[in-house]
PDB file of N, CA and C in Angstrom:
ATOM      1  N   UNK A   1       0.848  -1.194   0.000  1.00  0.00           N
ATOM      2  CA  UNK A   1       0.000   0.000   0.000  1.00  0.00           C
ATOM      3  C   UNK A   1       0.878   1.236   0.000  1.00  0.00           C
ATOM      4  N   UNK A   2       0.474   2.321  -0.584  1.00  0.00           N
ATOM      5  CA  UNK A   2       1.138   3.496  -0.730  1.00  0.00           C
ATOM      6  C   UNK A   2       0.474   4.450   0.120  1.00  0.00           C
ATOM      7  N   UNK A   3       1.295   5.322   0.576  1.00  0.00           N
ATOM      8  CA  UNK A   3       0.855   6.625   1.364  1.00  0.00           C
ATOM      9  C   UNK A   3      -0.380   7.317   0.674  1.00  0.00           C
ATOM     10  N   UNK A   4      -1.396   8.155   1.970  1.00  0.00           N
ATOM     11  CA  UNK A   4      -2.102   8.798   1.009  1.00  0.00           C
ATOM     12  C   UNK A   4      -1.899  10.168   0.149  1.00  0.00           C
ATOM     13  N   UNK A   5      -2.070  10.174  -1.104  1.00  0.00           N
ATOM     14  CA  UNK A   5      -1.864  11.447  -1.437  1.00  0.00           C
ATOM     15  C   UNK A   5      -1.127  11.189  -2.599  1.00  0.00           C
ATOM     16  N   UNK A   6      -0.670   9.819  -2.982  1.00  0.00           N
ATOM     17  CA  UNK A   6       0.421   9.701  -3.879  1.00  0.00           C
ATOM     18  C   UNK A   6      -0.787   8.451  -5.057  1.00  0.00           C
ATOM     19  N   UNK A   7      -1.929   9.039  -6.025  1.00  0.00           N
ATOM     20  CA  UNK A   7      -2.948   8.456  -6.439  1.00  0.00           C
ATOM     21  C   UNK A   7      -1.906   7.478  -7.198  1.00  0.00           C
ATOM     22  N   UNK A   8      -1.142   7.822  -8.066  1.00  0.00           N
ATOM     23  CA  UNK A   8      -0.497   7.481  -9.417  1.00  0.00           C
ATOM     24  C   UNK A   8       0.302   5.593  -8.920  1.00  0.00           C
ATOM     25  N   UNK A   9      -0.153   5.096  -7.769  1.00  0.00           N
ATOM     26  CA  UNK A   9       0.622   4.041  -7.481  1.00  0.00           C
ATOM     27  C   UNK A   9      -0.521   3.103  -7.881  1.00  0.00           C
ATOM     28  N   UNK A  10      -2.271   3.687  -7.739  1.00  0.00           N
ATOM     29  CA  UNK A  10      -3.532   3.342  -8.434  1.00  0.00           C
ATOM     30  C   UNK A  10      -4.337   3.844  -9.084  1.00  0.00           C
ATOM     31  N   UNK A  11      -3.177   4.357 -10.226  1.00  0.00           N
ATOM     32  CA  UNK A  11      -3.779   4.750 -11.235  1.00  0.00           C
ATOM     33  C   UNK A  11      -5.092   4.105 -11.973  1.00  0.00           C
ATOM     34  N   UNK A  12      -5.378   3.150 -12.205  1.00  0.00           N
ATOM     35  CA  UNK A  12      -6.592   2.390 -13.132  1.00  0.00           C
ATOM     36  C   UNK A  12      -7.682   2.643 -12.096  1.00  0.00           C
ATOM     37  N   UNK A  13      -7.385   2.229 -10.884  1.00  0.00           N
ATOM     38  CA  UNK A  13      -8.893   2.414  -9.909  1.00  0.00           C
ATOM     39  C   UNK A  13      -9.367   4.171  -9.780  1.00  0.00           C
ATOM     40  N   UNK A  14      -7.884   4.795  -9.737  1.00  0.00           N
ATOM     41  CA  UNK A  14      -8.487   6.411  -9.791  1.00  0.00           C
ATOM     42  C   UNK A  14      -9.381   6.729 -10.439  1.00  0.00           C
ATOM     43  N   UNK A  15      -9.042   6.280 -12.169  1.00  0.00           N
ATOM     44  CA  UNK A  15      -9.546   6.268 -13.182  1.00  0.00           C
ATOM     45  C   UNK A  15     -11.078   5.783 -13.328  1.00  0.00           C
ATOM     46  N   UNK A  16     -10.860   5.066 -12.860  1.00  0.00           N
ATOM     47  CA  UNK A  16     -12.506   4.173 -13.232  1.00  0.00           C
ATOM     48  C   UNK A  16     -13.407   4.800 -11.602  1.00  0.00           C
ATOM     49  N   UNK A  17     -12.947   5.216 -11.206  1.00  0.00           N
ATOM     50  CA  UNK A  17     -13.736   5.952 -10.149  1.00  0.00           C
ATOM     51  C   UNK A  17     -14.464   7.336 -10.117  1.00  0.00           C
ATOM     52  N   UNK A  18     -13.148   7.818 -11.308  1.00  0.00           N
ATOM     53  CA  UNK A  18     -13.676   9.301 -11.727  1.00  0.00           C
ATOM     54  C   UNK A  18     -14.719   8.924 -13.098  1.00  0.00           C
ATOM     55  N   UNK A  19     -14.428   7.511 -13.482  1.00  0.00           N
ATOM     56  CA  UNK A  19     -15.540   7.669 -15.216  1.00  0.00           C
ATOM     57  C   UNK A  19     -16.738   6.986 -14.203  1.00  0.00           C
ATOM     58  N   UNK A  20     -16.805   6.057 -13.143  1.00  0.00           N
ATOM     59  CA  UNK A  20     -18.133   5.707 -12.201  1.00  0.00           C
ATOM     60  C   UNK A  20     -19.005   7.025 -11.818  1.00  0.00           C
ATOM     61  N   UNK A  21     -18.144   7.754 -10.899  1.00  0.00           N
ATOM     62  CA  UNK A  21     -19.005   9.452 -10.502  1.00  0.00           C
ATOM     63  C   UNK A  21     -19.136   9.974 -11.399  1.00  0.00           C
ATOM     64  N   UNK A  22     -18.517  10.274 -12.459  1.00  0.00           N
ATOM     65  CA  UNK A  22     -19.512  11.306 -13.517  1.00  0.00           C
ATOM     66  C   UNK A  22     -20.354  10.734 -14.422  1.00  0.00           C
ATOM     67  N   UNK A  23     -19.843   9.497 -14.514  1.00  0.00           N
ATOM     68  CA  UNK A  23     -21.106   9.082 -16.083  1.00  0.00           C
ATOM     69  C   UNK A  23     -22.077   8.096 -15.487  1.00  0.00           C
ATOM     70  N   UNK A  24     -21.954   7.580 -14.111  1.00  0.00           N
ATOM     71  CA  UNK A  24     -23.112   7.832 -13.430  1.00  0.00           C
ATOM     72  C   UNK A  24     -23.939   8.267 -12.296  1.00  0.00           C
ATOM     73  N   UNK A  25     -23.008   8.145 -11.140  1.00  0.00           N
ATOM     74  CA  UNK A  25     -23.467   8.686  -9.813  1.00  0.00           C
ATOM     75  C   UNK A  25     -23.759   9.983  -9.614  1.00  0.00           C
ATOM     76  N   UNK A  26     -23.310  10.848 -10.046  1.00  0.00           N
ATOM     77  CA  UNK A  26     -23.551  12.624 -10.225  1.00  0.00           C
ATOM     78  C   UNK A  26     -24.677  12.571 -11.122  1.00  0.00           C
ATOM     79  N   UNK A  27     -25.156  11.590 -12.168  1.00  0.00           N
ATOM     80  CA  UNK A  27     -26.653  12.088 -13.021  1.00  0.00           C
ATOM     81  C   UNK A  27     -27.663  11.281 -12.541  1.00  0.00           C
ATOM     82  N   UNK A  28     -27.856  10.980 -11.742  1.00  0.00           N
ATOM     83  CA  UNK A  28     -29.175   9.925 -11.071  1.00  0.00           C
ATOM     84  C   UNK A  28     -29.223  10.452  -9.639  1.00  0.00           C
ATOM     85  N   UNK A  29     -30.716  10.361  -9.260  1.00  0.00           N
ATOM     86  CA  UNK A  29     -30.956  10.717  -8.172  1.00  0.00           C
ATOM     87  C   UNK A  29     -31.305   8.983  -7.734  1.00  0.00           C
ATOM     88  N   UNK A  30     -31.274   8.560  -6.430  1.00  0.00           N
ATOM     89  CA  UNK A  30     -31.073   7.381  -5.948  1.00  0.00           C
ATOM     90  C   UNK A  30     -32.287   7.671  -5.002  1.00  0.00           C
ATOM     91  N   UNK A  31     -33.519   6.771  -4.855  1.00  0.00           N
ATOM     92  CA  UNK A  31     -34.475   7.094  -3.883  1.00  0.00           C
ATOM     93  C   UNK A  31     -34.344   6.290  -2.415  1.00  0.00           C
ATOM     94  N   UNK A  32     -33.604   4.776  -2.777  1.00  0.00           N
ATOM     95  CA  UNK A  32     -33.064   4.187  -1.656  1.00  0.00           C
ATOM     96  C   UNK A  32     -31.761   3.275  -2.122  1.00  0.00           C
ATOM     97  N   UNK A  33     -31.173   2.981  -0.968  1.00  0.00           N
ATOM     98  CA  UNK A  33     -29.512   2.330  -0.878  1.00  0.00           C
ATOM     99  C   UNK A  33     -29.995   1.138  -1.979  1.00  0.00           C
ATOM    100  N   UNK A  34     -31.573   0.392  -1.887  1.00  0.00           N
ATOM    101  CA  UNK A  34     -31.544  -0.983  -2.928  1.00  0.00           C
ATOM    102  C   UNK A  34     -31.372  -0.072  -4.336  1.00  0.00           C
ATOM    103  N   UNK A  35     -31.871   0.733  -4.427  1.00  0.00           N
ATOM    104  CA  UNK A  35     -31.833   0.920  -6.094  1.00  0.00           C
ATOM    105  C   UNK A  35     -30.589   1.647  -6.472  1.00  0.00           C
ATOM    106  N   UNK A  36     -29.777   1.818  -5.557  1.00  0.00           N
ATOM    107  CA  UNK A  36     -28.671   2.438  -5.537  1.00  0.00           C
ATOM    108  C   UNK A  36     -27.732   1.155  -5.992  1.00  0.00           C
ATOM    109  N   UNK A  37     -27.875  -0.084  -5.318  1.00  0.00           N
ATOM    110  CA  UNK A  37     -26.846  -1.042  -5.604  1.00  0.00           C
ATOM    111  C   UNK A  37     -27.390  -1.756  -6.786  1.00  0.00           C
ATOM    112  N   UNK A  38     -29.062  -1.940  -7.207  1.00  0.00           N
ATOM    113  CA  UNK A  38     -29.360  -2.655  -8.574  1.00  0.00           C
ATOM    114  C   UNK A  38     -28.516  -1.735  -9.665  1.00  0.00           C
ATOM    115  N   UNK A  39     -28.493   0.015  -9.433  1.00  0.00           N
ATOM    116  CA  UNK A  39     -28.423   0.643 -10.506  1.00  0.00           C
ATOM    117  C   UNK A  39     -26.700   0.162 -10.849  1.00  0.00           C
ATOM    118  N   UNK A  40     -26.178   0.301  -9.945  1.00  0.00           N
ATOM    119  CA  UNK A  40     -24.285   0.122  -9.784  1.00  0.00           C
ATOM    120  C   UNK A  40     -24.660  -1.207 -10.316  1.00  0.00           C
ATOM    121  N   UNK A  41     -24.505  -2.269  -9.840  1.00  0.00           N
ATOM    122  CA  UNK A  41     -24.556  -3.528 -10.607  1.00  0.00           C
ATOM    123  C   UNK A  41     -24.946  -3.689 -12.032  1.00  0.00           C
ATOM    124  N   UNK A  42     -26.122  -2.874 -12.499  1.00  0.00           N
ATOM    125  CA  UNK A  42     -26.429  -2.069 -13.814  1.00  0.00           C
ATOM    126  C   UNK A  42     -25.131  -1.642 -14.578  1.00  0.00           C
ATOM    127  N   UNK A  43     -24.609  -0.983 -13.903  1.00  0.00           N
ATOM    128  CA  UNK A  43     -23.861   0.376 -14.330  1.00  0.00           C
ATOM    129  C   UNK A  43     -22.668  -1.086 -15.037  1.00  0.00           C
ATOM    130  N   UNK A  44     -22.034  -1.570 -13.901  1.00  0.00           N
ATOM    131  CA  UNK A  44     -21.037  -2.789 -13.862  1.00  0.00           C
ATOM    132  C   UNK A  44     -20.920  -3.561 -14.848  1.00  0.00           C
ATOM    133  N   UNK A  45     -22.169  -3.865 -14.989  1.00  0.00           N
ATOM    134  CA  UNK A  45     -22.112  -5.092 -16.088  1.00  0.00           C
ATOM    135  C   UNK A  45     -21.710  -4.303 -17.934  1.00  0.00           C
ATOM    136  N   UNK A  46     -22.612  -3.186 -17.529  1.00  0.00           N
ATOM    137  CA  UNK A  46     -22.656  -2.590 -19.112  1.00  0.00           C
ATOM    138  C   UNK A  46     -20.538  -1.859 -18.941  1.00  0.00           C
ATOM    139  N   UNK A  47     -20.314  -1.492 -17.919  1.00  0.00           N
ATOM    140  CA  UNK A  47     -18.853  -1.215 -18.240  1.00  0.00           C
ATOM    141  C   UNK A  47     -17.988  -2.016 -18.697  1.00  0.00           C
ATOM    142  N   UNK A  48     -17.971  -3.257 -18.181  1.00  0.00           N
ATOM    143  CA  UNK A  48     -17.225  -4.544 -18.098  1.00  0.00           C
ATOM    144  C   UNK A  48     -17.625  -5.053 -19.599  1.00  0.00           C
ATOM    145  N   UNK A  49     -18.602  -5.346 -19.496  1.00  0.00           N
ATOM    146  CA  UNK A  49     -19.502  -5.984 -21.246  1.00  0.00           C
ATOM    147  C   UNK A  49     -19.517  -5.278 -22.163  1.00  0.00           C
ATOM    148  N   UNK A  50     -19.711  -4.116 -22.278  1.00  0.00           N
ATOM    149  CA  UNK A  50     -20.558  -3.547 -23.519  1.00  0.00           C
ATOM    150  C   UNK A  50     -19.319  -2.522 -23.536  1.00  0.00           C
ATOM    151  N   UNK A  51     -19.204  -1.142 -22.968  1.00  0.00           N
ATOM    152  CA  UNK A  51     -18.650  -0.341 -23.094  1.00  0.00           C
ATOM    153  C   UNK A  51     -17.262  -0.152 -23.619  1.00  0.00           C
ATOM    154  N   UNK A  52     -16.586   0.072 -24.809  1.00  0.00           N
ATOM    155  CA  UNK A  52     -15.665  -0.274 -25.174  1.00  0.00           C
ATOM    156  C   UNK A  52     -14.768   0.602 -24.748  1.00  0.00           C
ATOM    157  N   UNK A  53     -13.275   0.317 -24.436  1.00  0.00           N
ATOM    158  CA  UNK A  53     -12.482   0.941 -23.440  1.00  0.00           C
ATOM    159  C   UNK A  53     -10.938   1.920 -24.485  1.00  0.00           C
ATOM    160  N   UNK A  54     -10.605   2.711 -24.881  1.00  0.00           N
ATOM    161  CA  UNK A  54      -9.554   2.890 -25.674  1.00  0.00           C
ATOM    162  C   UNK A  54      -8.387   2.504 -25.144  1.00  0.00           C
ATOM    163  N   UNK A  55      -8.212   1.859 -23.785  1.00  0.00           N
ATOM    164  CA  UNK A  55      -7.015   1.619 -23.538  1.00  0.00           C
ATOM    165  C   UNK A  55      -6.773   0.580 -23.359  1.00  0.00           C
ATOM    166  N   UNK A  56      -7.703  -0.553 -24.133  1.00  0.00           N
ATOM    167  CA  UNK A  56      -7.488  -2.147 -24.872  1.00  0.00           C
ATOM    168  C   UNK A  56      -8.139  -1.774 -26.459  1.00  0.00           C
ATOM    169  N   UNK A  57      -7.769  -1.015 -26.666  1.00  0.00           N
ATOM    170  CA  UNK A  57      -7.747  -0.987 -28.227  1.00  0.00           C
ATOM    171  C   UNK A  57      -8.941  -1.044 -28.658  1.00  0.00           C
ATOM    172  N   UNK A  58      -9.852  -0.283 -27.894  1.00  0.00           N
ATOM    173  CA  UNK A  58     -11.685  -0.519 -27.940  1.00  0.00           C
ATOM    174  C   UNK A  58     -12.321  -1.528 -27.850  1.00  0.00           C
ATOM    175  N   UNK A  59     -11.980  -2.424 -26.994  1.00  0.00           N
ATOM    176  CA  UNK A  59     -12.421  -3.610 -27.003  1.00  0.00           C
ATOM    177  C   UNK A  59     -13.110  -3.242 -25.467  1.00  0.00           C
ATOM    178  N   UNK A  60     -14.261  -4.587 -25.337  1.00  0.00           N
ATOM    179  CA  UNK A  60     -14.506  -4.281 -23.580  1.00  0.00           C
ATOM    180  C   UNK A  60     -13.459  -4.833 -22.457  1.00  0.00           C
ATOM    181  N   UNK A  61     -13.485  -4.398 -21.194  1.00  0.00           N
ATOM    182  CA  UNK A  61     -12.654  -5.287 -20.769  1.00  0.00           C
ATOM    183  C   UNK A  61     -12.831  -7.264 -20.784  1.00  0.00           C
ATOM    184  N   UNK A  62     -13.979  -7.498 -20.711  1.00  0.00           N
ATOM    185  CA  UNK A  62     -14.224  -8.741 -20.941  1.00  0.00           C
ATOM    186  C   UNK A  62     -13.415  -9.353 -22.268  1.00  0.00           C
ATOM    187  N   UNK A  63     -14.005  -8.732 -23.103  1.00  0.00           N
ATOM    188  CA  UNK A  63     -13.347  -9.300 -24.554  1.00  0.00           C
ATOM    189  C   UNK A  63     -11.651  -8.550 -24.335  1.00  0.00           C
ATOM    190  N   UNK A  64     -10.894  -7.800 -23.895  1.00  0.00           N
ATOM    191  CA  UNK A  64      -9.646  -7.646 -23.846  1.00  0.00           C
ATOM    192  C   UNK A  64      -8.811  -9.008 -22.964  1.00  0.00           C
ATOM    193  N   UNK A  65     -10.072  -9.668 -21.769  1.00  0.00           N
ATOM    194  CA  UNK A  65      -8.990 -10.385 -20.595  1.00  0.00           C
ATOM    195  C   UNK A  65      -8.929 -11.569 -21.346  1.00  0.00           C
ATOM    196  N   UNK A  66     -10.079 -11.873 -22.438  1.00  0.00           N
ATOM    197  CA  UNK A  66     -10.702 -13.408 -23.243  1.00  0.00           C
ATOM    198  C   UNK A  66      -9.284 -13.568 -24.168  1.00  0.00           C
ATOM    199  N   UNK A  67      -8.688 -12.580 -24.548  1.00  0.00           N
ATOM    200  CA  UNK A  67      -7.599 -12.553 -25.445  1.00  0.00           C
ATOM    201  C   UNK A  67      -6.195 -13.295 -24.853  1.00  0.00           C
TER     202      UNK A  67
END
């Protein structure tokens, strides 16, 4: 583990934390914690599956790890 303050030792989780809060947690209002975790599990599957990533060559991560 690295000190706090020094992000760049987790870089990829920084990353995918800042594309989680803006492209979805900042545009949805959440009415309770359940639809809060169906929507994230939502969110999860379409990142992982569907969403193609430029830093596997646009592929999803699924189809980048299958390689």
């Amino acid at each position: 583990m690295s000190k706090a303050g020094y992000p760049y030792d987790n870089a990829p989780m920084e990353r995918f934390y800042n594309t989680f809060k803006n492209c979805f947690y900042y545009r949805y209002t959440f009415e309770s914690v359940e639809m809060l975790d169906e929507m994230t599990r939502r969110y999860m599957n379409w990142y992982n599956y569907v969403r193609p990533h430029s830093a596997n060559g646009y592929l999803t991560p699924m189809e980048a790890r299958s390689k």
